[in-house]
Structures are given as structure tokens and as C-alpha cells.
PDB file of N, CA and C in Angstrom:
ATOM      1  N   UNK A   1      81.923  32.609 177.526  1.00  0.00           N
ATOM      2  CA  UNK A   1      81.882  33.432 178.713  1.00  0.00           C
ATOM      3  C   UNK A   1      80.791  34.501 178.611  1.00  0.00           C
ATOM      4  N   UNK A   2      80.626  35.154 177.595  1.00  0.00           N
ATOM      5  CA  UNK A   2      79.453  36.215 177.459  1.00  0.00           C
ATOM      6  C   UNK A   2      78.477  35.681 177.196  1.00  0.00           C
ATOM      7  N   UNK A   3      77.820  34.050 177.548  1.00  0.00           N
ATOM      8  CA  UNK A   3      76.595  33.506 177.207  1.00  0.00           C
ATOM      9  C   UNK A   3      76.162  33.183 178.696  1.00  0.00           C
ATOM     10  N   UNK A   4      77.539  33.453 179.567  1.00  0.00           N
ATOM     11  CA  UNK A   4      77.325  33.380 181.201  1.00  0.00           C
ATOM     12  C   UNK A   4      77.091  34.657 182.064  1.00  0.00           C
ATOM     13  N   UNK A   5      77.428  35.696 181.044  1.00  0.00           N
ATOM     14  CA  UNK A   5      77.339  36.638 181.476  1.00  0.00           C
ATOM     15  C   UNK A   5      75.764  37.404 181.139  1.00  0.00           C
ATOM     16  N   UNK A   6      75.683  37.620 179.663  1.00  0.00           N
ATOM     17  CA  UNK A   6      74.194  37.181 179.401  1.00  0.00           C
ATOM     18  C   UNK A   6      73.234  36.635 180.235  1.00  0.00           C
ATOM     19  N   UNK A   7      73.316  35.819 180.940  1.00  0.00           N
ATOM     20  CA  UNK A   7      72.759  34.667 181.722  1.00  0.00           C
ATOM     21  C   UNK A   7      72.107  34.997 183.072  1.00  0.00           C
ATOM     22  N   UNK A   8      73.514  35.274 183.586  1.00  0.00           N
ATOM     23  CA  UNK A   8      73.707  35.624 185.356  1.00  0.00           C
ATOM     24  C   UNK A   8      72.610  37.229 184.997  1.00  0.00           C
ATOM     25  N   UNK A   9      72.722  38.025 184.565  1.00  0.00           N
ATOM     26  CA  UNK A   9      72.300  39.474 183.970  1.00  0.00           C
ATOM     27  C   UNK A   9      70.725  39.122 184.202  1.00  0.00           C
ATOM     28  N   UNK A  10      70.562  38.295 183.111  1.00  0.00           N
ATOM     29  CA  UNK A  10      68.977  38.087 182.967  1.00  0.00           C
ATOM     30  C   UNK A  10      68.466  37.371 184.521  1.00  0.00           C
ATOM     31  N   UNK A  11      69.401  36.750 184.868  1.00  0.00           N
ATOM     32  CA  UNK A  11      69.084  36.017 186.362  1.00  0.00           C
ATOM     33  C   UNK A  11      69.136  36.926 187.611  1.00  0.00           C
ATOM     34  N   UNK A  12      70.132  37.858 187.583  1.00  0.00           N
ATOM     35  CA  UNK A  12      69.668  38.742 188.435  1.00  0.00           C
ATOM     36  C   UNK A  12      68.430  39.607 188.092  1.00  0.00           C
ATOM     37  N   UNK A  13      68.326  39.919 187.249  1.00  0.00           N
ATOM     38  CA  UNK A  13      67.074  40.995 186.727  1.00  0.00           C
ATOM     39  C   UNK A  13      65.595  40.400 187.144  1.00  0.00           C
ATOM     40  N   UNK A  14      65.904  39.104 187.051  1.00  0.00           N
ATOM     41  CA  UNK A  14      64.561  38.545 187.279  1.00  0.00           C
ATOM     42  C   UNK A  14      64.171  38.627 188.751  1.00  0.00           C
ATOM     43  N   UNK A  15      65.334  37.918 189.320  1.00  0.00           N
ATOM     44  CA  UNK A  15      65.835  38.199 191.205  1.00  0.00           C
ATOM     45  C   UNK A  15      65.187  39.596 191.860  1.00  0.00           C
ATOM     46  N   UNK A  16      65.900  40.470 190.978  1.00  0.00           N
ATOM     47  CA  UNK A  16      65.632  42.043 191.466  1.00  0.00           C
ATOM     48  C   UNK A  16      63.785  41.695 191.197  1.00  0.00           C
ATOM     49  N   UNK A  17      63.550  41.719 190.113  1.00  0.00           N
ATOM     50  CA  UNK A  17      61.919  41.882 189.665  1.00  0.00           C
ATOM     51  C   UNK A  17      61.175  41.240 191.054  1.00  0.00           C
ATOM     52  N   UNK A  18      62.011  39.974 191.565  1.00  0.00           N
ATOM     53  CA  UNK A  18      60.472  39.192 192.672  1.00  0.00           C
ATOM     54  C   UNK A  18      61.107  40.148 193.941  1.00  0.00           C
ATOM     55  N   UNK A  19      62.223  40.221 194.169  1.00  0.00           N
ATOM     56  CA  UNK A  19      62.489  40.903 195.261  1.00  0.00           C
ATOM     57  C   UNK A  19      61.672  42.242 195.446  1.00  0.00           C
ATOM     58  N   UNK A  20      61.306  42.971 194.342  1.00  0.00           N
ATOM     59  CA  UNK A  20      60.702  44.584 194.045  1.00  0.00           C
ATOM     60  C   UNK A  20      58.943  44.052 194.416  1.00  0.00           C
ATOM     61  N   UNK A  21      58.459  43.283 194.204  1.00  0.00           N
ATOM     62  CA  UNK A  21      57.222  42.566 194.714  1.00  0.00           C
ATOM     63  C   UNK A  21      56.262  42.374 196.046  1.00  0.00           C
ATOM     64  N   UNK A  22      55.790  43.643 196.235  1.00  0.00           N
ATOM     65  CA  UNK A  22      55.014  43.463 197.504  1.00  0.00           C
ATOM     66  C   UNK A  22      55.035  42.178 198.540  1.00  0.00           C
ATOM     67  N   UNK A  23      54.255  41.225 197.614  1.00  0.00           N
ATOM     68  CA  UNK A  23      54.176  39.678 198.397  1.00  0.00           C
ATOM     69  C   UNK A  23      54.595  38.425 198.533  1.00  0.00           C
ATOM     70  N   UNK A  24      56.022  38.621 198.282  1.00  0.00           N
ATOM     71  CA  UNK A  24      57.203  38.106 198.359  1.00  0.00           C
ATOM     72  C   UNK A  24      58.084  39.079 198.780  1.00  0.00           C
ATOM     73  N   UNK A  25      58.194  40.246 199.518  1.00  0.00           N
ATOM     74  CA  UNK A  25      59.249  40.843 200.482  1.00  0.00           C
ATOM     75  C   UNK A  25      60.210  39.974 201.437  1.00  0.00           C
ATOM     76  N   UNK A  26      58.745  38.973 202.084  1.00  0.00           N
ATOM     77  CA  UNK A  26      59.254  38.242 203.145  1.00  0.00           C
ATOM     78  C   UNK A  26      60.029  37.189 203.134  1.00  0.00           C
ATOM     79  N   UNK A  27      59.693  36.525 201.581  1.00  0.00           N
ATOM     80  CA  UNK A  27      60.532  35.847 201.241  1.00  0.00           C
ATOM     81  C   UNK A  27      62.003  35.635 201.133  1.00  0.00           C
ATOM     82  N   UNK A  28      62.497  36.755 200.584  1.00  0.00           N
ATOM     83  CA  UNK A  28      63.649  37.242 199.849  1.00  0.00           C
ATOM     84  C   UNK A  28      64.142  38.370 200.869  1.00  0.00           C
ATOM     85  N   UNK A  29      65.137  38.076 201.527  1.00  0.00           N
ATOM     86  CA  UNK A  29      65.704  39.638 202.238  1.00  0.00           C
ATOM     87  C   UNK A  29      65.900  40.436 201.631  1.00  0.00           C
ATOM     88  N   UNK A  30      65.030  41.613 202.240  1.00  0.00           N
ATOM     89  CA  UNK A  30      65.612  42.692 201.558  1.00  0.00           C
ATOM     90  C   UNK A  30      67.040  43.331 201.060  1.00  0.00           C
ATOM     91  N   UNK A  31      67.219  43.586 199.781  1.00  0.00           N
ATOM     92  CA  UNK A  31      68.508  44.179 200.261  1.00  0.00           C
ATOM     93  C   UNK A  31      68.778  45.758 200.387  1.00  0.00           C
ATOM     94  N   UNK A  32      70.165  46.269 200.760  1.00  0.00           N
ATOM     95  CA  UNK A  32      70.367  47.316 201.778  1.00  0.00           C
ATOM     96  C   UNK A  32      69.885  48.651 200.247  1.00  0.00           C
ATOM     97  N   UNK A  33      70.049  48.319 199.169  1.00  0.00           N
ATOM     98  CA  UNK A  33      69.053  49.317 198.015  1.00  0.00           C
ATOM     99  C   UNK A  33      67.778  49.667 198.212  1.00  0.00           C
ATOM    100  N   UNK A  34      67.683  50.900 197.934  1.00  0.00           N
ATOM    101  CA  UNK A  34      65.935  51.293 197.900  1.00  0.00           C
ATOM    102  C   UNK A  34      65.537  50.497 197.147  1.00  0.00           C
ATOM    103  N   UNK A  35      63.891  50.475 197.128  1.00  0.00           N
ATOM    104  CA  UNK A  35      62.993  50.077 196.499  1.00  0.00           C
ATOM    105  C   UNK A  35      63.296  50.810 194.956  1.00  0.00           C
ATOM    106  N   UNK A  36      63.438  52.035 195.160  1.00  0.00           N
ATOM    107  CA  UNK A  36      63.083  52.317 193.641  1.00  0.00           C
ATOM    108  C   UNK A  36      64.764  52.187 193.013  1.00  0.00           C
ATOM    109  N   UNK A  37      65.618  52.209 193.622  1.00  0.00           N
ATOM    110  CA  UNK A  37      67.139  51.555 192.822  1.00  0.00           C
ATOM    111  C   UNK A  37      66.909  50.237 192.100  1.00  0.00           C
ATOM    112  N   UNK A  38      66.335  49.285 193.306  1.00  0.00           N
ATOM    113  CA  UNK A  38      66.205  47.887 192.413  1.00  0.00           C
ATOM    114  C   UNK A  38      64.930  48.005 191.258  1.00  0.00           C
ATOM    115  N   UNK A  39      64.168  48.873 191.254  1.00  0.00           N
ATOM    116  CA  UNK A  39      63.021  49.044 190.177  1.00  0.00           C
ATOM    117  C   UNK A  39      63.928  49.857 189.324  1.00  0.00           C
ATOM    118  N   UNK A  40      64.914  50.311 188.931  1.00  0.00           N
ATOM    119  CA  UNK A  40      65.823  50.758 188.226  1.00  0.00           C
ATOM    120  C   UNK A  40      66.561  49.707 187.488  1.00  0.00           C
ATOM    121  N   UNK A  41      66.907  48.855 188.590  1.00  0.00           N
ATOM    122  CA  UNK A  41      68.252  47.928 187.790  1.00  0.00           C
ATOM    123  C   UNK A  41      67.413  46.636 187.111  1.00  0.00           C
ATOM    124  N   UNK A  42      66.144  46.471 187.572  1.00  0.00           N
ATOM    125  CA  UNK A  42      66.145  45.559 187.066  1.00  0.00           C
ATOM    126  C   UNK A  42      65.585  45.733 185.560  1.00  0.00           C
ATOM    127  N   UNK A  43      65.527  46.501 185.391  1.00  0.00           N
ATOM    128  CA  UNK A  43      65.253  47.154 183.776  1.00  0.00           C
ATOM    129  C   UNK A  43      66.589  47.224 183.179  1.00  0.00           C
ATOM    130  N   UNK A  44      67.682  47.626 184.407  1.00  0.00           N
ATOM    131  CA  UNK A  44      68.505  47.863 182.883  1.00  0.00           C
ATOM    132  C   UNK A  44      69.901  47.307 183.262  1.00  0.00           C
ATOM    133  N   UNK A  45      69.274  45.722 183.949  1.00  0.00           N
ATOM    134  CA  UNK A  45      70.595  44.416 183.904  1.00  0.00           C
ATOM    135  C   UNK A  45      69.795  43.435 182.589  1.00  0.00           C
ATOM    136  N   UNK A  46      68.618  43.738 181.749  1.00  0.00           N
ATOM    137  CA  UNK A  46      68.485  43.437 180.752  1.00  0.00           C
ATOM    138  C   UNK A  46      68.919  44.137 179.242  1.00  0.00           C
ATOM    139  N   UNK A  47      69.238  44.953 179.916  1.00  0.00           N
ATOM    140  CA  UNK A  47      69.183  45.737 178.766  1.00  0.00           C
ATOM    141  C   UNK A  47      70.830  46.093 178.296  1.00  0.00           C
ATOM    142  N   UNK A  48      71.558  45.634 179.244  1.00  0.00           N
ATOM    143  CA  UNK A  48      72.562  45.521 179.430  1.00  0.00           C
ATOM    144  C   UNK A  48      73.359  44.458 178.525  1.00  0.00           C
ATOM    145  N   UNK A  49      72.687  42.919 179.308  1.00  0.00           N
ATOM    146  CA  UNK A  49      72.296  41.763 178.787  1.00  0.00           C
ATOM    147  C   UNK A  49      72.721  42.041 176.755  1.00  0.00           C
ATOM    148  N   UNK A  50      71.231  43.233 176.592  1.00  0.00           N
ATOM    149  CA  UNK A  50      71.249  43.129 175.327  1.00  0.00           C
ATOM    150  C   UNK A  50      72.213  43.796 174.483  1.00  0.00           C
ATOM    151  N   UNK A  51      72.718  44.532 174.971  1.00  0.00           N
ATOM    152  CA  UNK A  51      74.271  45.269 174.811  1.00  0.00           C
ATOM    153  C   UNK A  51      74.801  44.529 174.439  1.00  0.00           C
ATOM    154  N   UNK A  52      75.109  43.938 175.355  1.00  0.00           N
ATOM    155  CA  UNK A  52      76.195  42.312 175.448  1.00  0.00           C
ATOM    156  C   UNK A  52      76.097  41.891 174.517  1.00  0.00           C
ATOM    157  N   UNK A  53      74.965  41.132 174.196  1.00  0.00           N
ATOM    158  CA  UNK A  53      74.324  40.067 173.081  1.00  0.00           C
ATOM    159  C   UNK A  53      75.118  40.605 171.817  1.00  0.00           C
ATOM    160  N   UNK A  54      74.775  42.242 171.852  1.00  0.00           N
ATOM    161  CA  UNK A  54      74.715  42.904 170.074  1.00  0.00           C
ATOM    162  C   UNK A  54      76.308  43.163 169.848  1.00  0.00           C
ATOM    163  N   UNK A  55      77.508  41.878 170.340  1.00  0.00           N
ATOM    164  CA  UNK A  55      78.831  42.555 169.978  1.00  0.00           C
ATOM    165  C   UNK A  55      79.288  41.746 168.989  1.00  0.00           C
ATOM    166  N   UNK A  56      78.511  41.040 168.414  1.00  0.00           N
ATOM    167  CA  UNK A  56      78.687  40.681 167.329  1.00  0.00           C
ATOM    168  C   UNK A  56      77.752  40.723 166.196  1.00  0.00           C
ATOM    169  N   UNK A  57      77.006  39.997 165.301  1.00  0.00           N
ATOM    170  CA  UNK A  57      75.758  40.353 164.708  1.00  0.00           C
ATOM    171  C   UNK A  57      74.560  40.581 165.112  1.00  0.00           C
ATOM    172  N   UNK A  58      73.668  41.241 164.815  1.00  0.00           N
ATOM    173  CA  UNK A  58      72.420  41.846 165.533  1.00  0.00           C
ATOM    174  C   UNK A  58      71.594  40.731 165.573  1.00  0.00           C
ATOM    175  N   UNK A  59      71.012  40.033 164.369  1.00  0.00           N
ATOM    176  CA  UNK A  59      70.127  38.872 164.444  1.00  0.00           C
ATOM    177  C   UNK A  59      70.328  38.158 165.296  1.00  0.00           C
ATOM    178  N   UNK A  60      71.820  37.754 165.229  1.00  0.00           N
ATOM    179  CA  UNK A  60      72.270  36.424 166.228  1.00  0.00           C
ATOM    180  C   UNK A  60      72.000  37.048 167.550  1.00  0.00           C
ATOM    181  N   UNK A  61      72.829  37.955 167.959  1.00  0.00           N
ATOM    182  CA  UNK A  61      72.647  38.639 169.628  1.00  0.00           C
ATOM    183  C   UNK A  61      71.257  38.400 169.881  1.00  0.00           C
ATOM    184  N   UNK A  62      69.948  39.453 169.423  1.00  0.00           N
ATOM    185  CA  UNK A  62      68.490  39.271 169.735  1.00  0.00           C
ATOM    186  C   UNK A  62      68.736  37.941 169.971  1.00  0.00           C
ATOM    187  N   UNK A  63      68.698  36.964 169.324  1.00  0.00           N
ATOM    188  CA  UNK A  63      68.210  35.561 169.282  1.00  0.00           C
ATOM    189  C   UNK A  63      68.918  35.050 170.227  1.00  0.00           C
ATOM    190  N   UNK A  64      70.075  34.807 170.918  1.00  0.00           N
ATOM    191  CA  UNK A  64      70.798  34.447 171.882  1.00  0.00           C
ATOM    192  C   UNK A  64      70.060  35.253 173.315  1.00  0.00           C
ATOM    193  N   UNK A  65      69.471  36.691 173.109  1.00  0.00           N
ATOM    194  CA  UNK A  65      69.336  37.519 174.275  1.00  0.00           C
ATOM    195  C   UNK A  65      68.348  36.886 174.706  1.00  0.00           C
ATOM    196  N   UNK A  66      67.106  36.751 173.468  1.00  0.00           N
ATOM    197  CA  UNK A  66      65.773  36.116 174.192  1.00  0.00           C
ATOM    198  C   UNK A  66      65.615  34.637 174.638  1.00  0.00           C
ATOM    199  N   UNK A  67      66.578  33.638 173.824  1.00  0.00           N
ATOM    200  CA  UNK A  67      66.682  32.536 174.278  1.00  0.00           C
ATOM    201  C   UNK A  67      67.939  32.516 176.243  1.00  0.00           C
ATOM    202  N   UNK A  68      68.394  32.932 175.761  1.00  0.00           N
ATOM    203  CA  UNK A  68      68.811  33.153 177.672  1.00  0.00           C
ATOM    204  C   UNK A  68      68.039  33.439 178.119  1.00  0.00           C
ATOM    205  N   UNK A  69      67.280  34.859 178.017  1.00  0.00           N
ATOM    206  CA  UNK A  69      66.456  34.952 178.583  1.00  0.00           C
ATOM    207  C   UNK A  69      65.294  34.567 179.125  1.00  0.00           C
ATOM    208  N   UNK A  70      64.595  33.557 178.320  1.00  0.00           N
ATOM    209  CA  UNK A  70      63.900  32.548 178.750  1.00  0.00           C
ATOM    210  C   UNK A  70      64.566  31.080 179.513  1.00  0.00           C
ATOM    211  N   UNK A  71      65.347  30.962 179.433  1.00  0.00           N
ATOM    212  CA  UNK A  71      66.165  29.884 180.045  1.00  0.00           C
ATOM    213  C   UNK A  71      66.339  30.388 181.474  1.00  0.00           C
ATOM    214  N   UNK A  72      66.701  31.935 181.679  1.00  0.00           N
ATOM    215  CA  UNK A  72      67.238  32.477 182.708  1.00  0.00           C
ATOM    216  C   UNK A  72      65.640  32.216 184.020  1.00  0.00           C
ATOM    217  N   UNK A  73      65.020  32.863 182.807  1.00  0.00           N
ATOM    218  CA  UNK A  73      63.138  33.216 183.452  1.00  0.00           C
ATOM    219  C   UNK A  73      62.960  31.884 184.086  1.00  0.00           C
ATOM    220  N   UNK A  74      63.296  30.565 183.341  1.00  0.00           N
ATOM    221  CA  UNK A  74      62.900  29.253 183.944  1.00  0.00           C
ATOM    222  C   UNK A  74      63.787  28.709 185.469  1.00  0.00           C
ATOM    223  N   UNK A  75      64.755  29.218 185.053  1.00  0.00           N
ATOM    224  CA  UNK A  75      66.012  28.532 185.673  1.00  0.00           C
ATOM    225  C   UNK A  75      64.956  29.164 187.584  1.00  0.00           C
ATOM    226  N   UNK A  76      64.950  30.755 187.338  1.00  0.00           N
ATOM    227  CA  UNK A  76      65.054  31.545 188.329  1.00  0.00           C
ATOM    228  C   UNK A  76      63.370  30.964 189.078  1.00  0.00           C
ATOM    229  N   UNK A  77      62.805  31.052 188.236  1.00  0.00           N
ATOM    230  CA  UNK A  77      60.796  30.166 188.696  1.00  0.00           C
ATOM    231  C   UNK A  77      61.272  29.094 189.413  1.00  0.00           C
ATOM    232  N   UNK A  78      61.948  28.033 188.694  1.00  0.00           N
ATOM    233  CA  UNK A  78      62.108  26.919 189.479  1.00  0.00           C
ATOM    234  C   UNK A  78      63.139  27.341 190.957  1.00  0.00           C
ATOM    235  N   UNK A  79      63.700  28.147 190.760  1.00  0.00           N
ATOM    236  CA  UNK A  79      65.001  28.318 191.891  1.00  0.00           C
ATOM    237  C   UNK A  79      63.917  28.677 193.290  1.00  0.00           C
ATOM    238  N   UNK A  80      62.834  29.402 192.832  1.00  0.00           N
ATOM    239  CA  UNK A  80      62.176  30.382 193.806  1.00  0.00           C
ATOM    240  C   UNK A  80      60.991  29.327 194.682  1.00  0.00           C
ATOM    241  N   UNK A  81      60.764  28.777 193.293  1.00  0.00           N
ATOM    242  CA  UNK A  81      59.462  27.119 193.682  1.00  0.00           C
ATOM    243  C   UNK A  81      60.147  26.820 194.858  1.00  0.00           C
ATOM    244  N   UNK A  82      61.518  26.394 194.371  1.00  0.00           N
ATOM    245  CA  UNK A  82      62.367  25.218 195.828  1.00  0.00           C
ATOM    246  C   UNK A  82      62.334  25.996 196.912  1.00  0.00           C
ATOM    247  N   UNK A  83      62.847  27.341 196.897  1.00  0.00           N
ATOM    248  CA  UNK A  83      63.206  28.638 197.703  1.00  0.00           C
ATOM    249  C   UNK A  83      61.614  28.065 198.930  1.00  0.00           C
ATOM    250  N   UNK A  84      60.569  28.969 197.998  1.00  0.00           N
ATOM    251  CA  UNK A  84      58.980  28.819 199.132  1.00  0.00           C
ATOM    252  C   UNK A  84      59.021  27.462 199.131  1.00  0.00           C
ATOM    253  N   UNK A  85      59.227  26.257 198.963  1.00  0.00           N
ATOM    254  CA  UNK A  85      58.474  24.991 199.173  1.00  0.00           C
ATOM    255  C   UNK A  85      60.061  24.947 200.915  1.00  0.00           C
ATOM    256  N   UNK A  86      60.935  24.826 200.265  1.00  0.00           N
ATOM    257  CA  UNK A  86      61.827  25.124 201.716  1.00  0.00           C
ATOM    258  C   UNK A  86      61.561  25.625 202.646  1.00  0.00           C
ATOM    259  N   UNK A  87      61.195  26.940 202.479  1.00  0.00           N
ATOM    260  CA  UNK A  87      61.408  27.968 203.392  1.00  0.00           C
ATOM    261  C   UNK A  87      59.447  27.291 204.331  1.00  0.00           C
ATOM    262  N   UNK A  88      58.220  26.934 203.191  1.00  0.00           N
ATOM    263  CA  UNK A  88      57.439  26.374 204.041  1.00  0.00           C
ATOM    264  C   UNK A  88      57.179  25.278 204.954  1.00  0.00           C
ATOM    265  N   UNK A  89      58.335  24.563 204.903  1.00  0.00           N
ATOM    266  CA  UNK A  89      58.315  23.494 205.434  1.00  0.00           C
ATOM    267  C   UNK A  89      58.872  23.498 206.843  1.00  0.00           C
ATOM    268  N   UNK A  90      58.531  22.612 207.726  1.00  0.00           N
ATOM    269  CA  UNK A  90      58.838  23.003 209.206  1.00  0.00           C
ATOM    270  C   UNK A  90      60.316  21.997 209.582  1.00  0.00           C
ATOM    271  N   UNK A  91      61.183  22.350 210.315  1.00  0.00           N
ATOM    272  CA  UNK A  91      62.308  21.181 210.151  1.00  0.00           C
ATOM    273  C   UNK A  91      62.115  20.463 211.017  1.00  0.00           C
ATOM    274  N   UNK A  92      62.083  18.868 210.076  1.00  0.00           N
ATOM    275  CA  UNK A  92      62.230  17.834 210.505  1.00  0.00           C
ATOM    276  C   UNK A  92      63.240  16.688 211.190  1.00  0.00           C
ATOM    277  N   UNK A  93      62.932  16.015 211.492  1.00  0.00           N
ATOM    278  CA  UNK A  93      63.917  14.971 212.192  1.00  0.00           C
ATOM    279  C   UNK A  93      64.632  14.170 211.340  1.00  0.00           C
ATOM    280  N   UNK A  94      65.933  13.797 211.232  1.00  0.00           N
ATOM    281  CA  UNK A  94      66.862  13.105 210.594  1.00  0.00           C
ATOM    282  C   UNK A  94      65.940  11.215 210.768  1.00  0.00           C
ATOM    283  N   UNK A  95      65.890  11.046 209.863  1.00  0.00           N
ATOM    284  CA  UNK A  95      65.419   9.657 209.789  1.00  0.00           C
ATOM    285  C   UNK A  95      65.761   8.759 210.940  1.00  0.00           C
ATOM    286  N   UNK A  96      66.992   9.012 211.009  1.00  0.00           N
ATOM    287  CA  UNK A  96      67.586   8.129 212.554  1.00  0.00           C
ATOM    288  C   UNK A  96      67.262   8.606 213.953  1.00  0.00           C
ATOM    289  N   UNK A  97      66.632   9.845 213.697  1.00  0.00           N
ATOM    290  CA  UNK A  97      66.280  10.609 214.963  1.00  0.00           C
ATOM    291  C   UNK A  97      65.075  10.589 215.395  1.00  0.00           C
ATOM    292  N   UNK A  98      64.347   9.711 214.546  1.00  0.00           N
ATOM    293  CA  UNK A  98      62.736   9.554 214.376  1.00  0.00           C
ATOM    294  C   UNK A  98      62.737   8.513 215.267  1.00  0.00           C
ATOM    295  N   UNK A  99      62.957   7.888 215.763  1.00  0.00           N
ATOM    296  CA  UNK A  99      62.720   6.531 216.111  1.00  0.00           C
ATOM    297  C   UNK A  99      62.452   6.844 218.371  1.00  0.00           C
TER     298      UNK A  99
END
């Protein structure tokens, strides 16, 4: 459970980071937080993260924090790829509706 929690942490943090991003605003609705709240949290839903990690041995935690964390970083790139390749696309006709 704290390797999901770990997880979701680093996944929002990353979320907050593109959302805080000039040129991707439009992308991502804003949410009802200032600008500089989410430039707050997203510093310290990692750091949090690493809290988490360190409740058992220190070596192991680091090593669990940064490996989520890169898993999280990938997970969230690809989530955002689909996000703009969706959101650019114009909607189309149901195959059966084409005709």
C-alpha cells in the first residue's frame, strides 16, 4: 500500500508540475488553487513521497523513492502524450456512420 501511495504522490507532483506550465494551461484545467499553491505542492508531494519511503531503512526507501519516481515520471509523459494526441484530434464518425 505505501508503494501506491509513494506512487499516486510522485504522480500528482508531476500533474501539478505540467499544470504550473505556461504552455500547457490550456490543456489541463485549471484548478480552483493559485498558481503559486500548486508551485508549492508540487515540491512537497515529493518530498512527502520521501518521508514515506524513509519508514523503514534509509537505503531501501531512497531506492524505492527514485525508482517510483521514475516509473511515476513515465507513467504520467505517456498519460499526457494520449491526453494532447486526444484532445488534438477532431471527432470522428463511428465506422458504421461513415458510409
Amino acid at each position: 500500500m505505501i508503494f501506491i501511495l509513494i506512487f499516486l504522490l510522485w504522480f500528482t507532483g508531476f500533474l501539478t508540475h505540467e499544470i504550473v506550465q505556461p504552455r500547457t494551461r490550456k490543456l489541463i484545467a485549471l484548478s480552483p488553487l493559485p498558481i503559486t499553491t500548486l508551485r508549492y505542492v508540487r515540491f512537497l508531494l515529493p518530498g512527502a513521497a520521501l518521508l514515506l519511503s524513509l519508514h523503514t531503512d534509509w537505503q531501501t526507501g531512497v531506492m524505492i523513492w527514485l525508482g517510483l519516481g521514475a516509473c511515476a515520471g513515465i507513467v504520467c509523459a505517456l498519460s499526457l502524450a494520449l491526453w494532447r494526441q486526444n484532445a488534438a484530434q477532431p471527432d470522428r464518425p463511428a465506422p458504421s456512420e461513415a458510409k
